[in-house]
Protein backbone atom coordinates (compact mmCIF):
# COMPACT_ATOMS: atom_id res chain seq x y z
CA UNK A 1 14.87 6.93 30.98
CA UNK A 2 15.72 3.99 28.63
CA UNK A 3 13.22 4.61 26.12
CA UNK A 4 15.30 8.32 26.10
CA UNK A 5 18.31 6.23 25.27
CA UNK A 6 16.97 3.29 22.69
CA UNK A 7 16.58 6.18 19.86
CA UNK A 8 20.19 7.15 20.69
CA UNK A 9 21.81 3.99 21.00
CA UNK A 10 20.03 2.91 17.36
CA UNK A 11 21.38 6.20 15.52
CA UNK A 12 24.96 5.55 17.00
CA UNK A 13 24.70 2.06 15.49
CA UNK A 14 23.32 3.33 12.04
CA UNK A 15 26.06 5.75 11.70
CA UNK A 16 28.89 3.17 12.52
CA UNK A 17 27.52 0.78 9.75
CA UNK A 18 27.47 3.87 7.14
CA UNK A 19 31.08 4.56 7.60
CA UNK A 20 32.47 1.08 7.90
CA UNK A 21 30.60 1.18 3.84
CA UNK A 22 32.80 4.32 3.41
CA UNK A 23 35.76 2.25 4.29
CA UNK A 24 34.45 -0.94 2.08
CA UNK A 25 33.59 0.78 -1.22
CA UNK A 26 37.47 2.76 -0.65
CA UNK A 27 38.64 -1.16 -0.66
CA UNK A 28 36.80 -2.20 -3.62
CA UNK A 29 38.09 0.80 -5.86
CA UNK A 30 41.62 0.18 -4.65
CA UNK A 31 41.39 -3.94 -5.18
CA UNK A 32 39.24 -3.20 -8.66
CA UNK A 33 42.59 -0.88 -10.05
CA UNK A 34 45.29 -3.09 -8.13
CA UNK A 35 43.84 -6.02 -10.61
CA UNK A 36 43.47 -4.16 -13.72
CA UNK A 37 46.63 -3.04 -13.19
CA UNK A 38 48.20 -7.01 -12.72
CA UNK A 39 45.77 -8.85 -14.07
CA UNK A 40 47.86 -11.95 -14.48
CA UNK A 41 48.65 -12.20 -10.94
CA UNK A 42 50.42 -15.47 -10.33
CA UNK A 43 50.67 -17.01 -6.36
CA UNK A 44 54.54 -16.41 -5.24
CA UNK A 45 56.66 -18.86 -3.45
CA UNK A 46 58.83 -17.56 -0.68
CA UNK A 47 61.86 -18.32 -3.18
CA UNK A 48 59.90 -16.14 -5.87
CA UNK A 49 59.67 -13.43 -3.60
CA UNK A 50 63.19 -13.38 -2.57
CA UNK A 51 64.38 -13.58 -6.11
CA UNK A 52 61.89 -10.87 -6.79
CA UNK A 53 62.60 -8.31 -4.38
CA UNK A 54 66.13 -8.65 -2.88
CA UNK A 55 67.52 -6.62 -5.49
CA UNK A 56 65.13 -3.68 -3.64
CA UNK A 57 66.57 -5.06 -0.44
CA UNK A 58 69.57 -4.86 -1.27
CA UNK A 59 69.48 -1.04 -2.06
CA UNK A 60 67.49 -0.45 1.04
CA UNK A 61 70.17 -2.12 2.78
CA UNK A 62 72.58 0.38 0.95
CA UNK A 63 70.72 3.35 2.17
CA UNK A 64 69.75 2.82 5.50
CA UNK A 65 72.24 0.25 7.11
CA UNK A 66 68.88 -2.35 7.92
CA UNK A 67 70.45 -6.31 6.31
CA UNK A 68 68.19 -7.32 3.13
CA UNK A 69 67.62 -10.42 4.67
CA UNK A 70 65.88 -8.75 7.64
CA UNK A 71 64.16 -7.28 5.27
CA UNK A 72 63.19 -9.90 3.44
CA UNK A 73 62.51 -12.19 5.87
CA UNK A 74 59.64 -9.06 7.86
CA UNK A 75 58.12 -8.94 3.89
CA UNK A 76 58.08 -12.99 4.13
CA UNK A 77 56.31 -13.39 7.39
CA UNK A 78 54.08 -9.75 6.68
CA UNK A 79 52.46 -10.75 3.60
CA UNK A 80 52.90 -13.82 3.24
CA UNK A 81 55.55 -14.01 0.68
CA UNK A 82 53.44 -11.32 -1.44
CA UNK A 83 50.07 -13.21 -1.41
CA UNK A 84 48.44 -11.26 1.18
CA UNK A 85 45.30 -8.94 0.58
CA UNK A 86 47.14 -6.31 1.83
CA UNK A 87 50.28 -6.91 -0.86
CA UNK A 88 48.32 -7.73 -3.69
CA UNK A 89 46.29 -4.87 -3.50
CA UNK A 90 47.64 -1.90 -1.51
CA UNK A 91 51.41 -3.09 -2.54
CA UNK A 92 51.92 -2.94 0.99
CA UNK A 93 54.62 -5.79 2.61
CA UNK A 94 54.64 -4.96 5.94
CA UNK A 95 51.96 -4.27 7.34
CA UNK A 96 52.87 -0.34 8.10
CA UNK A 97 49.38 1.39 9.17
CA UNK A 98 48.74 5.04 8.63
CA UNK A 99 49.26 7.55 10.90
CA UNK A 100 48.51 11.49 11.48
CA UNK A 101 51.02 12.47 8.90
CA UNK A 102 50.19 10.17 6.01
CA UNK A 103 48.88 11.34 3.15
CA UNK A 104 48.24 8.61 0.86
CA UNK A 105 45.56 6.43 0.49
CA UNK A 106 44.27 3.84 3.06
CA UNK A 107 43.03 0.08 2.44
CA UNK A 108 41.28 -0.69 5.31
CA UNK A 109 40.70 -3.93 7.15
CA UNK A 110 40.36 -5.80 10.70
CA UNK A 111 43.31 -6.02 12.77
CA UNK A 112 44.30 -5.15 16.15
CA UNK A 113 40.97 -3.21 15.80
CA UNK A 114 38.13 -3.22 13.51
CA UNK A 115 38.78 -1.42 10.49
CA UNK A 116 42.42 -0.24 10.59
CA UNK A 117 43.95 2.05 8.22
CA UNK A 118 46.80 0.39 6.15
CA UNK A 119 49.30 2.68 3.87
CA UNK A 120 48.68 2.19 0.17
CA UNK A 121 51.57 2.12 -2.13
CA UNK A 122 51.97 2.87 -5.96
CA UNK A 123 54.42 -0.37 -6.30
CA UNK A 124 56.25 -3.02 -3.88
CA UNK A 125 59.50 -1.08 -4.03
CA UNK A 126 57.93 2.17 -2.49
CA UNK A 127 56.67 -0.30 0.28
CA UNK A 128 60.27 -1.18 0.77
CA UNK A 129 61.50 2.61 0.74
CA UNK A 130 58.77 3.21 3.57
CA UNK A 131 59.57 0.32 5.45
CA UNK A 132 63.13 1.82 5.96
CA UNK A 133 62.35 5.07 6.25
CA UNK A 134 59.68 3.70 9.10
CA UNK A 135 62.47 2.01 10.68
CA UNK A 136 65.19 4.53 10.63
């Protein structure tokens, strides 16, 4: 009975490592045009960031009724003031995963499970439109 099951239980494991590759070689394509595209990225202080982006926040705040410096303050803590992976290279601040309806790209990394889908954005500010539209 178990040698029945060794052959199985090795293909399962061969096909998981294939697609987690999938998911890694989507990453390095994303991260490969996210620094061609900035390739003078410069590390942001939290007071960078706020002087950055609350003009975004602002208009966010505008538009949906959430306060820019809730805003601000969930892009602080989410991605670390900008200098997360997931900032740098999917332009995405906080930390909104992809769901059945998405139809964007996905950067994908370990989180509450291995491998989780994470919502690419063209630029920060689209980030910021999502997160209120998420919200509202």
């Amino acid at each position: 009975m178990t040698r029945n099951i060794l052959p199985f239980v090795f293909l399962i494991l061969i096909l998981s490592a294939c697609s987690s590759r999938k998911y890694s070689k989507n990453n390095k394509q994303i991260e490969k045009a996210a620094t061609k595209a900035n390739p003078d990225y410069k590390s942001r202080t939290t007071l960078n960031y706020i002087d950055e982006f609350k003009g975004v926040a602002i208009e966010e705040m505008n538009g949906y009724g959430i306060p820019a410096s809730i805003t601000l303050a969930q892009g602080i803590i989410e991605s670390g003031s900008g200098n997360s992976s997931l900032a740098r290279f999917a332009n995405n601040h906080f930390g909104i995963k992809c769901t059945s309806d998405w139809k964007g790209k996905g950067y994908f990394k370990d989180d509450d499970q291995a491998n989780d889908c994470f919502r690419v954005y063209k630029d920060a500010r689209e980030s910021f439109k999502d997160h209120s539209e998420f919200l509202k």
